[in-house]
Protein backbone atom coordinates (compact mmCIF):
# COMPACT_ATOMS: atom_id res chain seq x y z
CA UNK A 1 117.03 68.10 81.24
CA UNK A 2 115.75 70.45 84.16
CA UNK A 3 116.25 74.19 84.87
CA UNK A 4 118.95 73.24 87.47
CA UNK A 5 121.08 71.35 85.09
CA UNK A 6 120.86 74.13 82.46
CA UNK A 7 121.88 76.26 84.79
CA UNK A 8 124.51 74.10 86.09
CA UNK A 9 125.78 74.13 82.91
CA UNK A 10 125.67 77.57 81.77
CA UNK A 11 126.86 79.10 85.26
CA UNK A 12 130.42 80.57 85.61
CA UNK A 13 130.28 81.28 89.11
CA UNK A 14 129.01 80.12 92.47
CA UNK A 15 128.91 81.31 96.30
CA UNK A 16 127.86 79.86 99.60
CA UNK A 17 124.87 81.93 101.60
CA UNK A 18 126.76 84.76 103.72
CA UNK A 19 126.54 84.04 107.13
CA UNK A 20 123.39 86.06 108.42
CA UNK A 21 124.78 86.02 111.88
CA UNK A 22 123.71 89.48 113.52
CA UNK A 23 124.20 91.54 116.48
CA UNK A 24 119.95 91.34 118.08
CA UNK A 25 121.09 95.37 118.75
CA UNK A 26 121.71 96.17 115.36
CA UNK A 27 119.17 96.58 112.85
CA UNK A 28 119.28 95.00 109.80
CA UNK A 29 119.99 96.13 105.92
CA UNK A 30 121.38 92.71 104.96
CA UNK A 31 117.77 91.64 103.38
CA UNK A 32 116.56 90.98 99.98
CA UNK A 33 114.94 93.50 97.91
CA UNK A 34 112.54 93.51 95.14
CA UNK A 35 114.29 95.26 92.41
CA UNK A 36 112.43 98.32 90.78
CA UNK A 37 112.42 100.27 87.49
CA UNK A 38 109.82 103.13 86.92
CA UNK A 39 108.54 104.70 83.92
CA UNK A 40 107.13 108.34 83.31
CA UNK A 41 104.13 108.65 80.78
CA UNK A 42 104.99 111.71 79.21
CA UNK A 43 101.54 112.55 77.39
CA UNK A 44 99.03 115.53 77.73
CA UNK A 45 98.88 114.92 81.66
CA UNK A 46 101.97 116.98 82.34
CA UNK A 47 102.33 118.51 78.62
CA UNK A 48 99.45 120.73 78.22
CA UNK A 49 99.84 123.91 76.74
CA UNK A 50 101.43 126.12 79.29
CA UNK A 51 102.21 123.28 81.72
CA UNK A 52 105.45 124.43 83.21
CA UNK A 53 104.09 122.55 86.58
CA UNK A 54 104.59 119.25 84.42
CA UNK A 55 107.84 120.22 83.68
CA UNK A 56 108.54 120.68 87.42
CA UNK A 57 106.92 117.02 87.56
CA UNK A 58 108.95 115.41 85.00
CA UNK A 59 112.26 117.03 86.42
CA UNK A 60 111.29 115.60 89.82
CA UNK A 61 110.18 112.34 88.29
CA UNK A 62 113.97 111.66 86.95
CA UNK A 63 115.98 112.99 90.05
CA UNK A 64 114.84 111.36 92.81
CA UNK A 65 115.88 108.10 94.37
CA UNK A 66 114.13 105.02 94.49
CA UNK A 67 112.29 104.16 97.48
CA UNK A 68 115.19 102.62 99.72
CA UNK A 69 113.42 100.05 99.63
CA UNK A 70 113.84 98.75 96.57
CA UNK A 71 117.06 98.02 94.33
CA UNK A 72 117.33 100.50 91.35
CA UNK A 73 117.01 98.56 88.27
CA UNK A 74 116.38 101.36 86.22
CA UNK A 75 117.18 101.01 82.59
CA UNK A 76 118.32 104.17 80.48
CA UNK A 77 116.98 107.41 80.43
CA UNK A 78 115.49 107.06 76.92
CA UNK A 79 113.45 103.93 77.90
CA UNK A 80 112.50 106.02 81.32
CA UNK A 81 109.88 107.68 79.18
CA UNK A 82 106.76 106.14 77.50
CA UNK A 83 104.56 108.37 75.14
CA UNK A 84 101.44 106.00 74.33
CA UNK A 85 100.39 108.27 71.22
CA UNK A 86 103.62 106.76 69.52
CA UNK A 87 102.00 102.98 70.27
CA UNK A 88 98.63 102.21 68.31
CA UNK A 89 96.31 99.58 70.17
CA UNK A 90 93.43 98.04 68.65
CA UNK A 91 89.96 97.67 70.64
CA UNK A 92 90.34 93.92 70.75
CA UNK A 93 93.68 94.95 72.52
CA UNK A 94 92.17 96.91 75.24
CA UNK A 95 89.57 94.85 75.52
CA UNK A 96 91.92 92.56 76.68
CA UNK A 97 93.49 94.31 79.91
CA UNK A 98 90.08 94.63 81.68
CA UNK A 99 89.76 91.85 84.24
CA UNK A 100 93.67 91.61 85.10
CA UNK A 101 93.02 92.66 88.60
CA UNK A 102 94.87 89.50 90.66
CA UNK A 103 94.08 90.83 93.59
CA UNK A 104 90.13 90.10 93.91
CA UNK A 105 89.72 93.40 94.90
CA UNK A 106 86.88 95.70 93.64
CA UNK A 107 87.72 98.60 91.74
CA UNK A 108 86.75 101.91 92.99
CA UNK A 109 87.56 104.89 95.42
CA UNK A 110 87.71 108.71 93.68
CA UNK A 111 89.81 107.78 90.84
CA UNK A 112 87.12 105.44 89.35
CA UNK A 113 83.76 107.52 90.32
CA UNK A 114 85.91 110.54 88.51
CA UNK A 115 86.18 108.52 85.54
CA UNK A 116 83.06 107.27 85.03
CA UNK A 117 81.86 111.19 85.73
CA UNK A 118 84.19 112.29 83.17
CA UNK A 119 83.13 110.53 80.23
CA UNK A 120 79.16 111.45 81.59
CA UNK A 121 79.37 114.82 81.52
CA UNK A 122 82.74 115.96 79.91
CA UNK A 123 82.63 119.27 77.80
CA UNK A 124 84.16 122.36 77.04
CA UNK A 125 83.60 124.06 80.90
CA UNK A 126 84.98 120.64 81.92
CA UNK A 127 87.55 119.32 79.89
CA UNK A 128 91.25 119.81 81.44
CA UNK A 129 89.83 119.49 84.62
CA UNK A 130 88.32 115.92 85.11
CA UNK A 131 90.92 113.47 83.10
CA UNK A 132 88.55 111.07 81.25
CA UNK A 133 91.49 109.05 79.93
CA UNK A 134 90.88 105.76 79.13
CA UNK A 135 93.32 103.48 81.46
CA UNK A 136 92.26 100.39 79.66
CA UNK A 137 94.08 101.53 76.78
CA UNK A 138 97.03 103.43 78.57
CA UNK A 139 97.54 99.70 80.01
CA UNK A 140 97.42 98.12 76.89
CA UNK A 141 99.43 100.67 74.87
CA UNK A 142 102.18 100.40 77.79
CA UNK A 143 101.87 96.61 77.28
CA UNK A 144 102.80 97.50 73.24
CA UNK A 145 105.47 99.44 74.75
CA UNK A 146 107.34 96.76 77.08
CA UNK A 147 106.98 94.11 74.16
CA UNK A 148 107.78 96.17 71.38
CA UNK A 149 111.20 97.29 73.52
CA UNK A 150 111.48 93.82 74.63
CA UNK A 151 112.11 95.36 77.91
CA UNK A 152 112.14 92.10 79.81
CA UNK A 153 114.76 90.84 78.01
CA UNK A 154 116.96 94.35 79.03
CA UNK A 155 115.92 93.60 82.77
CA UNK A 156 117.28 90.22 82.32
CA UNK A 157 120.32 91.58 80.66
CA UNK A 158 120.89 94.15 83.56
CA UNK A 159 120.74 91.49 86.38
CA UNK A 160 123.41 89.54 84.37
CA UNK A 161 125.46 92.75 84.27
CA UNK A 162 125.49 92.65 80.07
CA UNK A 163 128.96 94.22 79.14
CA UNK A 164 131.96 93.28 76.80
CA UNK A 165 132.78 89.70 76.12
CA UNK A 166 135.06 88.06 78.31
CA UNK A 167 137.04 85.88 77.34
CA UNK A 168 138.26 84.24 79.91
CA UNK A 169 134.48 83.40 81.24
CA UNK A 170 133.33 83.08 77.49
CA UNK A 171 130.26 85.13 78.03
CA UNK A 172 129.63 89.19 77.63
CA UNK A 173 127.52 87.88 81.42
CA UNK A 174 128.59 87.57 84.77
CA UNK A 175 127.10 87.06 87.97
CA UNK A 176 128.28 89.76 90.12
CA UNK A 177 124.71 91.63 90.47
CA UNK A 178 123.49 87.78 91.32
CA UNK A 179 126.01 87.65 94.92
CA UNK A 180 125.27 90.99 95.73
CA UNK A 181 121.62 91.96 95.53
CA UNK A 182 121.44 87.66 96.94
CA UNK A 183 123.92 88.32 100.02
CA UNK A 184 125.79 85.35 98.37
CA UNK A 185 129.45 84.90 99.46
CA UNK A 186 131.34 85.65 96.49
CA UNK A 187 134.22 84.02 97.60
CA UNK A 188 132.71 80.26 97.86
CA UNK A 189 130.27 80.79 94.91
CA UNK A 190 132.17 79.65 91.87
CA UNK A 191 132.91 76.55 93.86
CA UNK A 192 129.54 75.35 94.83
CA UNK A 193 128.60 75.80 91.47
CA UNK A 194 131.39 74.24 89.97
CA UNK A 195 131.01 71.29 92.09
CA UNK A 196 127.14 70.79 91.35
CA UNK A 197 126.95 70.64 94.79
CA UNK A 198 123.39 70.93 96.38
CA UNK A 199 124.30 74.05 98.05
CA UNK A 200 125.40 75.59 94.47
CA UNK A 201 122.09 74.01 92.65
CA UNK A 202 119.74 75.27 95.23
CA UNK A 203 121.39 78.95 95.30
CA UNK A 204 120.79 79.04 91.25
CA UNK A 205 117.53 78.55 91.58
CA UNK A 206 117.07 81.03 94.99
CA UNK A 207 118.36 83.45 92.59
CA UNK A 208 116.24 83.11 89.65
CA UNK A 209 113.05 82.70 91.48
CA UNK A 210 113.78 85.22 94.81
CA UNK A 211 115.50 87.46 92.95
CA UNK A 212 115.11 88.14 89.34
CA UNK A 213 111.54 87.08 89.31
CA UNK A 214 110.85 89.75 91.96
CA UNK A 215 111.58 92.28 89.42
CA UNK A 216 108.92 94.83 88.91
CA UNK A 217 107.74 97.88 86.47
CA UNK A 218 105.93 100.79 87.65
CA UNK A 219 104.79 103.24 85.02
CA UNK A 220 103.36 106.19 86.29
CA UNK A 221 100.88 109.05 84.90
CA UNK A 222 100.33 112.34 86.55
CA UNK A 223 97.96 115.26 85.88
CA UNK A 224 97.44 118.61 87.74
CA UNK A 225 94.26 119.28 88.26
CA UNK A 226 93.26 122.79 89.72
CA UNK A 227 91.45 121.87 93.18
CA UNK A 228 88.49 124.14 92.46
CA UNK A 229 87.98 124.06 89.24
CA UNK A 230 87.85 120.56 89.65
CA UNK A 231 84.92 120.71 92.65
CA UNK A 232 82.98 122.79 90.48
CA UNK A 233 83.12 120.40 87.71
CA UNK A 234 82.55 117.61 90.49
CA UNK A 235 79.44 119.89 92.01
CA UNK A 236 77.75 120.54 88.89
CA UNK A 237 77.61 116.83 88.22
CA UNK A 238 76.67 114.85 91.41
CA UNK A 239 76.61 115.85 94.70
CA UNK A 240 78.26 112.48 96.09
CA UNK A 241 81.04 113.04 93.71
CA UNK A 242 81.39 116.43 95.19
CA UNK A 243 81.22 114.24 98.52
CA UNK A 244 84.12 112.28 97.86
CA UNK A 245 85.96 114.82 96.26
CA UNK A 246 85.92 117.27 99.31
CA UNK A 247 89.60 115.55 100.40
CA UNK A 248 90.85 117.54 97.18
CA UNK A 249 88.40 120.49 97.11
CA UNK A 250 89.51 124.29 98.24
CA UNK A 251 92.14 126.56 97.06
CA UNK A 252 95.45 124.69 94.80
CA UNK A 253 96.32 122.16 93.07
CA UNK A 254 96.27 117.98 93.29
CA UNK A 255 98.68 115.85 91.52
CA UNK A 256 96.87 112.64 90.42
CA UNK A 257 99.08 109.84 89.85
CA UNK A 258 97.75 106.51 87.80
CA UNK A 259 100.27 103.59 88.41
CA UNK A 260 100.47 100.87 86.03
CA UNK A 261 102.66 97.70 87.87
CA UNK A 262 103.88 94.79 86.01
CA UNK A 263 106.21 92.01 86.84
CA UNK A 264 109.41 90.10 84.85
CA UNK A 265 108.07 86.67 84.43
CA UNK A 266 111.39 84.15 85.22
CA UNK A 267 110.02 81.03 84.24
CA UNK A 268 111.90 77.57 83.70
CA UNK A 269 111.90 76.96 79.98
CA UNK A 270 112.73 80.83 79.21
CA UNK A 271 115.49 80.65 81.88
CA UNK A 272 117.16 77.30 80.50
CA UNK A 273 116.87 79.23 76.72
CA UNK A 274 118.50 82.30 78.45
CA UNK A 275 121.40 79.93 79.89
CA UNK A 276 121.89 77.10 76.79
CA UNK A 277 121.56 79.58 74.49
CA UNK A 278 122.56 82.91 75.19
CA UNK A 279 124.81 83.38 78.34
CA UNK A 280 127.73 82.22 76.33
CA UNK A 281 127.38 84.21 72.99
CA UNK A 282 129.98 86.52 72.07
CA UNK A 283 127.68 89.45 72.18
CA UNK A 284 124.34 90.14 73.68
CA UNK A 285 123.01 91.76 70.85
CA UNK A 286 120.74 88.50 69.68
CA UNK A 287 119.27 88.40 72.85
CA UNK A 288 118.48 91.42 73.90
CA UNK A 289 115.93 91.44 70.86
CA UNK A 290 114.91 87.79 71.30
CA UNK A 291 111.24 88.70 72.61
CA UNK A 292 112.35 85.77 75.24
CA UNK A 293 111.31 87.32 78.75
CA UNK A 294 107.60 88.80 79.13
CA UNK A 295 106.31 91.38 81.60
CA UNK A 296 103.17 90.40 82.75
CA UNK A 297 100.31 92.76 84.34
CA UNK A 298 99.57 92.88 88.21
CA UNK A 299 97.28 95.64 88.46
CA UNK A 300 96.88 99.69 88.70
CA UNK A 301 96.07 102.19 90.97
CA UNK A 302 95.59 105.66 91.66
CA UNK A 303 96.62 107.98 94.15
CA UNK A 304 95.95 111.96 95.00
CA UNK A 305 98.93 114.30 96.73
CA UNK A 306 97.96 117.96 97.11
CA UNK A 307 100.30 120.93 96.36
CA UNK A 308 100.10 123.11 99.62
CA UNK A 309 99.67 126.85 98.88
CA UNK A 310 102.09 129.06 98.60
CA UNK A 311 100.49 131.11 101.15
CA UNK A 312 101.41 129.48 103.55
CA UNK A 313 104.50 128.15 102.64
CA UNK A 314 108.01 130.22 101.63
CA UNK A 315 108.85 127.61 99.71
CA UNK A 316 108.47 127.98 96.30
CA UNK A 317 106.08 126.61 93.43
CA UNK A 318 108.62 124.68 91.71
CA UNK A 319 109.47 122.61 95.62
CA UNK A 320 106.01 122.45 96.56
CA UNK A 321 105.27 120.55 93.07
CA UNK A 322 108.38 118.98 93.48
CA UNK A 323 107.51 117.80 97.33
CA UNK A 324 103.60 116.76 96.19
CA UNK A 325 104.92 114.82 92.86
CA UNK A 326 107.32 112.75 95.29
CA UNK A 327 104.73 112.17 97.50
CA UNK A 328 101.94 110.99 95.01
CA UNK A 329 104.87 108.60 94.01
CA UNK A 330 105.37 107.11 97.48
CA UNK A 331 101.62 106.99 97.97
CA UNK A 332 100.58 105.02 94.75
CA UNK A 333 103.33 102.77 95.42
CA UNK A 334 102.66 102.04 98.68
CA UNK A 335 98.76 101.56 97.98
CA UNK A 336 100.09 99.23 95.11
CA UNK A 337 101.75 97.29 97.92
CA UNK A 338 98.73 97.08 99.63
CA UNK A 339 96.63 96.00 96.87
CA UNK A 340 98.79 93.37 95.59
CA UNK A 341 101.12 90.63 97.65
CA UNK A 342 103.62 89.50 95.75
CA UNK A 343 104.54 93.15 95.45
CA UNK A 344 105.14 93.97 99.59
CA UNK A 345 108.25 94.44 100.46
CA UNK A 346 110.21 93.77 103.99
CA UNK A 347 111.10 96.36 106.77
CA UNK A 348 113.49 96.46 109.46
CA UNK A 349 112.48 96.09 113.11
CA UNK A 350 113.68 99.36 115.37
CA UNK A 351 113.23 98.60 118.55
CA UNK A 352 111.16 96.00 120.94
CA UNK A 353 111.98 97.63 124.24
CA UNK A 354 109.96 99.52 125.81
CA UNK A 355 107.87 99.53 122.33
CA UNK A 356 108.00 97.66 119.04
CA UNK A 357 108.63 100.67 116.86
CA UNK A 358 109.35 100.29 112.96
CA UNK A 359 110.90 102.98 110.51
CA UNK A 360 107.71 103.00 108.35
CA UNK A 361 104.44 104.93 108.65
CA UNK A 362 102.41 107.42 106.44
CA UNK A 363 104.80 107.28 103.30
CA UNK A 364 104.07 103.23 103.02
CA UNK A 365 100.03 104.59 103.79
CA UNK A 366 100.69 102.88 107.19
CA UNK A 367 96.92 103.16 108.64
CA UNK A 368 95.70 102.21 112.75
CA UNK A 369 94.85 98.81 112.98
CA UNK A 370 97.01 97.51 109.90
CA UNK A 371 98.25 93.89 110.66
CA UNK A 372 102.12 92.87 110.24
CA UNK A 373 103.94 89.53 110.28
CA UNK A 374 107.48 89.57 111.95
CA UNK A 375 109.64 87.08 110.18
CA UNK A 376 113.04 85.25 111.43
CA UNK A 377 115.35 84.35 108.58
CA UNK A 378 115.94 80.77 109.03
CA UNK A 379 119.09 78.69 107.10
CA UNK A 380 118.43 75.46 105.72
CA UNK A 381 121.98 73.68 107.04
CA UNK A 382 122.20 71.71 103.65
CA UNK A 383 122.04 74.55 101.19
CA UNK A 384 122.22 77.45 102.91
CA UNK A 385 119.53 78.69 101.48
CA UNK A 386 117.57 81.90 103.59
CA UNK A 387 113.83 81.35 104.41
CA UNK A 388 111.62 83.45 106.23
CA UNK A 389 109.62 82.63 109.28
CA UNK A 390 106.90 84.06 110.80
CA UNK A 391 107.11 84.28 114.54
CA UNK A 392 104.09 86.54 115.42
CA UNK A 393 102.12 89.30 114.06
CA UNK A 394 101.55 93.25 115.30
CA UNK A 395 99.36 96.09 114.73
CA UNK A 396 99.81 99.51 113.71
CA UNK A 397 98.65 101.62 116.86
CA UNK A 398 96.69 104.73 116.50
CA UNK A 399 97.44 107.76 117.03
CA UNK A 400 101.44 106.79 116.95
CA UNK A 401 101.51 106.59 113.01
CA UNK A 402 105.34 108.28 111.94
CA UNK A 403 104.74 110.91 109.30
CA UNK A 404 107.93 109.99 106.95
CA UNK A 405 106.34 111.77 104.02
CA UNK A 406 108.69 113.66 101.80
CA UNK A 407 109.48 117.23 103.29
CA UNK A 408 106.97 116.32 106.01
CA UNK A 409 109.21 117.91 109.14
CA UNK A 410 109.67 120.64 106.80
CA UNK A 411 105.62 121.09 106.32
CA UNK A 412 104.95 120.67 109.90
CA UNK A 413 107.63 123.19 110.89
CA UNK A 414 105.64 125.24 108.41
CA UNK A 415 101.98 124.80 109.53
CA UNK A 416 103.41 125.81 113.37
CA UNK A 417 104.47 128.59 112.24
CA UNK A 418 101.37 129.32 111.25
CA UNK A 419 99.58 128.28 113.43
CA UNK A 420 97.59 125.51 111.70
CA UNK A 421 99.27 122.61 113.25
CA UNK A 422 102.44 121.20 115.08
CA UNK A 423 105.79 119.43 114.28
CA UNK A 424 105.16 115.54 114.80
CA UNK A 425 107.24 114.11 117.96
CA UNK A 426 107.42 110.36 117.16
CA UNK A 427 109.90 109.24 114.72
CA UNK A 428 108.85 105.66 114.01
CA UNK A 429 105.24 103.61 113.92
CA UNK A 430 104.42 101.73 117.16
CA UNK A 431 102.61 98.64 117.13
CA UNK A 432 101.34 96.77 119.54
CA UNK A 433 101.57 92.82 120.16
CA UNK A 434 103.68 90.57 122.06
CA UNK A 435 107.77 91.53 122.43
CA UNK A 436 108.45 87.77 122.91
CA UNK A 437 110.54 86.39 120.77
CA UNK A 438 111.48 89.17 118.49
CA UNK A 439 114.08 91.52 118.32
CA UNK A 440 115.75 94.90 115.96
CA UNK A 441 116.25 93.75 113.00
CA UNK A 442 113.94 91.45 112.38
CA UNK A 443 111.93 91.86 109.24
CA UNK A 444 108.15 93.06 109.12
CA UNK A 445 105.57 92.53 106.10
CA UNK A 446 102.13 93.91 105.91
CA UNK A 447 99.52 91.24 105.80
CA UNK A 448 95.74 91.10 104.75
């Protein structure tokens, strides 16, 4: 028996595709999402003794927003944390991690050179100030983590909105999450599926693959590192460390941010168990410590954000941390999108006329030159189903790169007034390419 007829089976509810008929004026939010949930390591990077910045970082950490983006698929607050001191990992087990780059990129930039310099020359005039944490094993003891929390099976359990039993349905499931994160018409979708139509077969499986499987973890480490402290440390050791390190050097304070990214693995023989087996138990409590669904690694990164001085700001030290931690957030994320496909996500056209314009730019580490497909969601008149289509691709012009960065009018307006730089005019990236053919609303992705 195949996926499709397990999930035929198991299904309480159906929809046709919602008609993505749209006004070419209008730009459109009717797309779908990846669906997010991120994860704090709360260890010696923001808990050192004295660290009331990390405090500042953590607070920040659980009370902003996901980016917009993204669908929040946070779990609870206690599973928002992750100390890896609690999770023992043996050398064979961090052995293991290294090599799980899928993106064939090489590993480098400041993060790794300050690594390797770390463990070199780490000592007592150093130590705070270089982090010389091995991310091998952070990786492997968040890997404990996930499995040991059986945190894909939660993630699962979310998407199916786990609640009380119903009994009319049978099943403490439903599918409500399904039709609204999928643009499904809820009206028609208990009949498609109740008919076994190909319309109803084809949208079970559009969900499962397009939109639980696109269901991502982002665990993310900080540490404040004093800016010259740290270029001492850098200078004493190698001057082209100090060389790279002179984006971070002066007077303040960096936040460094380390994300780890893994991704729900939906595949066919875990999602029939989930349906014949599960969906139409009484409770969900057998499940949701099956061990059924796995996370699996993509890949890490790291990213720098600097804490502007409060000499030039009136702001004060708990906001500037605050504004910094937010943006080394948005920047790991977006060089995480970057780095690694199956994680880009999908932006709105603005406008075409007189300029293609997008609402995206230094926040997603927009950069000149940076090459975009524009895709045109196409309906397949059978199923209903939403593909996209490429119709042409654009470039990021210079020099017309929107600065979208958290508090980043607020900065500028700040810098004017004294007199170390200007409030930014444009208020979305231009790219240039041909107009034909395209129009607001149509959906951009970043391409290699």
């Amino acid at each position: 028996m195949n996926k499709l007829t397990f999930m035929l089976a198991a299904s309480l509810v159906a929809s046709s595709i919602a008609s993505f008929a749209q006004d070419k004026k209008q730009i459109a939010n009717d797309y779908m999402r990846s669906s997010l949930y991120t994860i704090i390591v709360d260890d010696h990077g923001i808990n050192g003794d004295g660290n009331a910045k990390g405090a500042f970082i953590k607070e920040t950490f659980y009370k902003t927003p996901l980016p917009e983006k993204f669908n929040d698929h946070n779990l609870e607050t206690a599973l928002r944390s992750f100390k890896p001191s609690a999770y023992k990992v043996t050398e064979a087990e961090i052995a293991a991690v290294k090599g799980k780059d899928d993106s064939g990129a090489k590993k480098g930039g400041l993060g790794k050179s300050l690594g390797k310099f770390g463990k070199s020359v780490a000592s007592e005039t150093t130590a705070g100030v270089v982090d010389t944490t091995n991310t091998d094993k952070v990786t492997a003891q968040f890997i404990k983590f996930l499995n040991q929390n059986n945190i894909g099976d939660k993630l699962v359990a979310k998407w199916f909105n786990d609640g009380k039993y119903n009994a009319t349905t049978k099943s403490p499931y439903n599918m409500e999450l399904i039709k609204e994160r999928g643009l499904y018409n809820a009206s028609a979708f208990d009949k498609d599926i109740a008919e076994k139509s190909t319309r109803g077969k084809a949208m079970l499986e559009d969900a499962g693959e397009n939109l639980v499987g696109n269901t991502f973890v982002v665990g993310l480490r900080f540490n404040y590192v004093n800016k010259e402290d740290m270029a001492k440390a850098l200078g004493a050791g190698s001057n082209s460390l100090l060389g790279q390190a002179a984006s971070v050097a002066g007077r303040g304070y960096v936040i460094k941010t380390t994300a780890f990214l893994f991704q729900l693995v939906w595949d066919e023989e875990a999602a029939a168990t989930f349906y014949t087996k599960y969906y139409f138990a009484k409770d969900s409590k057998e499940f949701l410590k099956s061990g059924l669904f796995k996370l699996k690694l993509v890949g890490t990164e790291t990213s720098w954000a600097d804490v502007q001085s409060t000499t030039i700001s009136k702001v004060s030290e708990k906001e500037l941390v605050a504004r910094a931690t937010v943006r080394a957030v948005d920047n790991v994320i977006a060089k995480l999108q970057r780095k690694y496909e199956p994680f880009r996500t999908k932006t709105p056209l603005a406008t075409t006329d007189p300029s293609i314009t997008a609402f995206i730019g230094m926040k997603e580490d927009v950069e000149a030159g940076d090459k975009f497909e524009v895709l045109e969601k196409t309906e397949d008149p059978e199923t209903k189903i939403t593909k996209y289509k490429r119709v042409t691709t654009i470039k990021a012009e210079k020099n017309k790169i929107w600065d979208n960065r958290f508090d980043a009018d607020v900065e500028q307006a700040e810098n004017a007034a004294n007199k170390s730089g200007e409030v930014q005019k444009i208020k979305a990236t231009t790219f240039s390419g041909s107009a034909k053919n395209i129009y607001p609303g149509m959906l951009i992705r970043q391409i290699d």
